[in-house]
Protein backbone atom coordinates (compact mmCIF):
# COMPACT_ATOMS: atom_id res chain seq x y z
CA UNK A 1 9.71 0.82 21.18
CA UNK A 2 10.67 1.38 17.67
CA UNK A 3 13.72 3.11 16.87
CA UNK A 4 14.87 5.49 13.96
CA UNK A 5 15.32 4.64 10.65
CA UNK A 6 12.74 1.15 10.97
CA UNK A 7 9.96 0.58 9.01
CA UNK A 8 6.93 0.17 10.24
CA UNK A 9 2.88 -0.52 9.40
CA UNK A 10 1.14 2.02 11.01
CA UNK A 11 -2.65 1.34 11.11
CA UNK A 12 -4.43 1.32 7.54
CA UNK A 13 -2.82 4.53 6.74
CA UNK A 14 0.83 2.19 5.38
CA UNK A 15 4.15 1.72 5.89
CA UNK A 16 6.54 3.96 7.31
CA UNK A 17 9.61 4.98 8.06
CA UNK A 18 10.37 6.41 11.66
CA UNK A 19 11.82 9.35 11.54
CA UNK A 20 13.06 10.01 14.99
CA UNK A 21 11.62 9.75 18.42
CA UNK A 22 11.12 12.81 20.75
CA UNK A 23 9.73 15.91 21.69
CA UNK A 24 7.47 17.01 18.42
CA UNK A 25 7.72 20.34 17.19
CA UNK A 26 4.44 21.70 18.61
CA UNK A 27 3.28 22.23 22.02
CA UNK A 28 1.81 19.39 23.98
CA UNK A 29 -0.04 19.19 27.20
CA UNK A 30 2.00 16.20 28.46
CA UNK A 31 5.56 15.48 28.57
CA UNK A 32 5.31 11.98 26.31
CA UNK A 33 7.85 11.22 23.33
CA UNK A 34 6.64 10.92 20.00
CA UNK A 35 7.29 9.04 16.84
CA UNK A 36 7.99 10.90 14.13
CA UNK A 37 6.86 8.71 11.16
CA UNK A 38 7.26 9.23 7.40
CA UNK A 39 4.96 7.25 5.18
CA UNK A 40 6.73 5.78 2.11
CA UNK A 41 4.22 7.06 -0.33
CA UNK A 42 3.24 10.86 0.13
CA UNK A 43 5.13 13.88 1.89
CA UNK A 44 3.18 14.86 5.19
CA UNK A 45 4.67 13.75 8.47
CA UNK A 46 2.83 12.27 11.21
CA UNK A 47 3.67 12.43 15.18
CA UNK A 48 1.95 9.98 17.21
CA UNK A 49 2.84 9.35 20.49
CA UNK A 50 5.04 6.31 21.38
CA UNK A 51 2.39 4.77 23.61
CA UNK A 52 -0.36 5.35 20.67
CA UNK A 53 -3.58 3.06 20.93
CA UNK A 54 -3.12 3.10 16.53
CA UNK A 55 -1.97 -0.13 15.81
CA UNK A 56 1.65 -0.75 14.27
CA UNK A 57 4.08 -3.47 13.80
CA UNK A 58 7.75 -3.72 12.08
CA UNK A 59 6.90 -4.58 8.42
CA UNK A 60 7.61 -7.94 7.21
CA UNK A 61 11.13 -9.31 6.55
CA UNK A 62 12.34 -10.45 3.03
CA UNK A 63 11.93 -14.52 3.98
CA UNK A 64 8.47 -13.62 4.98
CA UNK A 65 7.82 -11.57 2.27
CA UNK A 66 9.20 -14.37 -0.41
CA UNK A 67 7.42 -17.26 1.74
CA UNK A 68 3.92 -14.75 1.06
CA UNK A 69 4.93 -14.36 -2.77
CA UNK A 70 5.29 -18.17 -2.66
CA UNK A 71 1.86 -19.11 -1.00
CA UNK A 72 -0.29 -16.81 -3.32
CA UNK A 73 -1.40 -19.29 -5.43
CA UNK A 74 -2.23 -21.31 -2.83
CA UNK A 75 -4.43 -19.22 -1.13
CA UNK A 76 -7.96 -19.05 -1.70
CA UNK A 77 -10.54 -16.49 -2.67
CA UNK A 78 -12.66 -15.58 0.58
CA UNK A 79 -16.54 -17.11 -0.18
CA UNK A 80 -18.61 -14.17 1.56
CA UNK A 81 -21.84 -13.43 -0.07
CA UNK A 82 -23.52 -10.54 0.71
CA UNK A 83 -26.02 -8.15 -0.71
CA UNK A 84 -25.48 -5.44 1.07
CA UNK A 85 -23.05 -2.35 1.08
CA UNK A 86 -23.09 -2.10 4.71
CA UNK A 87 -21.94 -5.69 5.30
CA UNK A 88 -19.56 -5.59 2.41
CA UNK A 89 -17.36 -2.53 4.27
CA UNK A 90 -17.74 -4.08 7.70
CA UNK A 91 -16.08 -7.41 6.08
CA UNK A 92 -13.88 -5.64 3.76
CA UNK A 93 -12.57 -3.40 6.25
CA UNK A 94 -12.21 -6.32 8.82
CA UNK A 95 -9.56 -7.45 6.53
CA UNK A 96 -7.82 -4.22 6.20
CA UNK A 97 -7.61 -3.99 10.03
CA UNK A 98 -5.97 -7.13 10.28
CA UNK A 99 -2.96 -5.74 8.85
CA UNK A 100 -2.79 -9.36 7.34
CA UNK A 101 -0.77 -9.57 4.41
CA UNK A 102 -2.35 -13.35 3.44
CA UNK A 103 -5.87 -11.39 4.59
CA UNK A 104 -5.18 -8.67 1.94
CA UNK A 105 -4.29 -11.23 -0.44
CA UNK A 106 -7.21 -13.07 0.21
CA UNK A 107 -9.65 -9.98 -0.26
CA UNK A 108 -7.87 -8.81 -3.40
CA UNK A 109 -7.90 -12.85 -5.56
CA UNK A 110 -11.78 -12.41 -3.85
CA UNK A 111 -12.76 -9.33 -5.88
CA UNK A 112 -10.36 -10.28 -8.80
CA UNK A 113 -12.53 -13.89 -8.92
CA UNK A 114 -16.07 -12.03 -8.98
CA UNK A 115 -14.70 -9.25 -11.63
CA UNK A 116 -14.26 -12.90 -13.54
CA UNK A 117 -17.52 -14.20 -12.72
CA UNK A 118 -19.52 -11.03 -13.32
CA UNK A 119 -17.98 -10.19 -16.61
CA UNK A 120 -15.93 -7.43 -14.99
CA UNK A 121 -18.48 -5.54 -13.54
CA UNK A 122 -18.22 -5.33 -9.58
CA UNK A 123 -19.15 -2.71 -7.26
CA UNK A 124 -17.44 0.02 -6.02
CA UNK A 125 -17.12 -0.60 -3.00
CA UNK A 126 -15.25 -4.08 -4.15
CA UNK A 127 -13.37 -2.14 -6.22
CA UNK A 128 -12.17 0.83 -3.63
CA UNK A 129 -11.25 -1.98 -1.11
CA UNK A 130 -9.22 -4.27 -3.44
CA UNK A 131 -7.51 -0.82 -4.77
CA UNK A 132 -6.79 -0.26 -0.92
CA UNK A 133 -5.34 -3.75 0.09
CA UNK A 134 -3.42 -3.65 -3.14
CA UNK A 135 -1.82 -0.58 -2.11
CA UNK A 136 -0.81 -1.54 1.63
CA UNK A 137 0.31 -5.06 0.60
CA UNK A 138 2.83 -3.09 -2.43
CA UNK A 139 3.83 -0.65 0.40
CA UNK A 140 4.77 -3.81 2.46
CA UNK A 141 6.88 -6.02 0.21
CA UNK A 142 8.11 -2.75 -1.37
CA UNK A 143 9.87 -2.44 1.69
CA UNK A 144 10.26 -6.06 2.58
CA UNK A 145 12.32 -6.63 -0.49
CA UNK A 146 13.76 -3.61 -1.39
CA UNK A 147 12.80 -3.16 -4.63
CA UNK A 148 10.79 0.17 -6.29
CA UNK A 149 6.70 0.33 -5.46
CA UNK A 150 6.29 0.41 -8.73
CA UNK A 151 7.89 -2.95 -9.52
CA UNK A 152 6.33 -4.94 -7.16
CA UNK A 153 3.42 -6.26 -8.87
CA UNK A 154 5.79 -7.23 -12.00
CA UNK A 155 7.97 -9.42 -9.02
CA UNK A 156 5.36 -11.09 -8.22
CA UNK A 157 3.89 -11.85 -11.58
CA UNK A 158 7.40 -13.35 -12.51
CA UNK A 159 7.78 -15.38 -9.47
CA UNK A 160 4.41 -16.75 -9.54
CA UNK A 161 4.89 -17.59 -12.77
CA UNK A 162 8.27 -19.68 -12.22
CA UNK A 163 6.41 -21.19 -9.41
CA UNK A 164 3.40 -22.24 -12.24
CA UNK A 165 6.22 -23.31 -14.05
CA UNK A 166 8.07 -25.52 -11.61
CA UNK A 167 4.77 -26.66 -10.14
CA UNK A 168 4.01 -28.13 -14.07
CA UNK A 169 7.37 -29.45 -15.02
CA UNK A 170 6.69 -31.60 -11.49
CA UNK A 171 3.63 -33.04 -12.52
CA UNK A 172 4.46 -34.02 -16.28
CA UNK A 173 7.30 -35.64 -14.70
């Protein structure tokens, strides 16, 4: 069981905070305790039950976080081909439900590398889901690091680039 004030990933919806556990503030059917859950972006409040099928798990600590940072260069662009829509969500959203952060890497370098290859153009749906995974992986390290949403991508820009760095000054030398 979580407990107040932890951060958590709560299905594909992001991160949040848990507010409290208890009774909710509407009627139920069943005597069962309730998470009260506060997603870092946006102001509604959900209440799910404690024993809720949706999948969560404690967001990422700041060593994992850093060691994920560190590895994105490293990790390659998924190689599906496929022509169809259909497909495309079912494998795009396969990744989203992994609640991966390497996975959501992985999809957003993949649709990055075919904007490259196609002169920018991409579809939407490539688009919406590397707009999606982009968002859930900034709620993570947002959290995972402490620093503002909005100054997450910059982090990792900067530390990927010292890694560039490091990883050239090695190999002149």
């Amino acid at each position: 069981m979580y407990q107040a004030g932890e951060f958590i990933v709560y299905g594909t919806n992001s991160v949040c905070r848990v507010e409290s556990i208890g009774k909710p503030p509407f009627e139920t059917e069943e005597d069962k305790l309730y998470y009260t859950l506060v997603p870092v972006t946006g102001t509604e409040t959900i209440y799910i039950p404690t024993d809720s099928p949706v999948f969560t798990r404690p967001v990422i600590s700041r060593e994992k976080a850093e060691e994920l940072i560190n590895s994105i260069p490293d990790i390659e662009e998924d190689h599906f081909v496929c022509h169809s829509v259909r497909m495309a969500n079912e494998h795009y959203q396969a990744a989203l439900q992994s609640h991966d952060c390497e996975e959501l890497v992985q999809l957003i370098k993949t649709v990055y590398a075919k904007s490259r290859r196609h002169g920018r153009r991409v579809s939407q749906v490539d688009q919406r889901y590397r707009k999606r995974a982009e968002e859930l992986l900034n709620n993570e390290l947002s959290v995972a690091l402490g620093i503002p949403l909005k100054e997450v991508p910059a982090y990792i820009n900067q530390r990927i680039g010292k890694l560039e760095k490091k990883t050239a000054k090695k190999t002149a030398e």
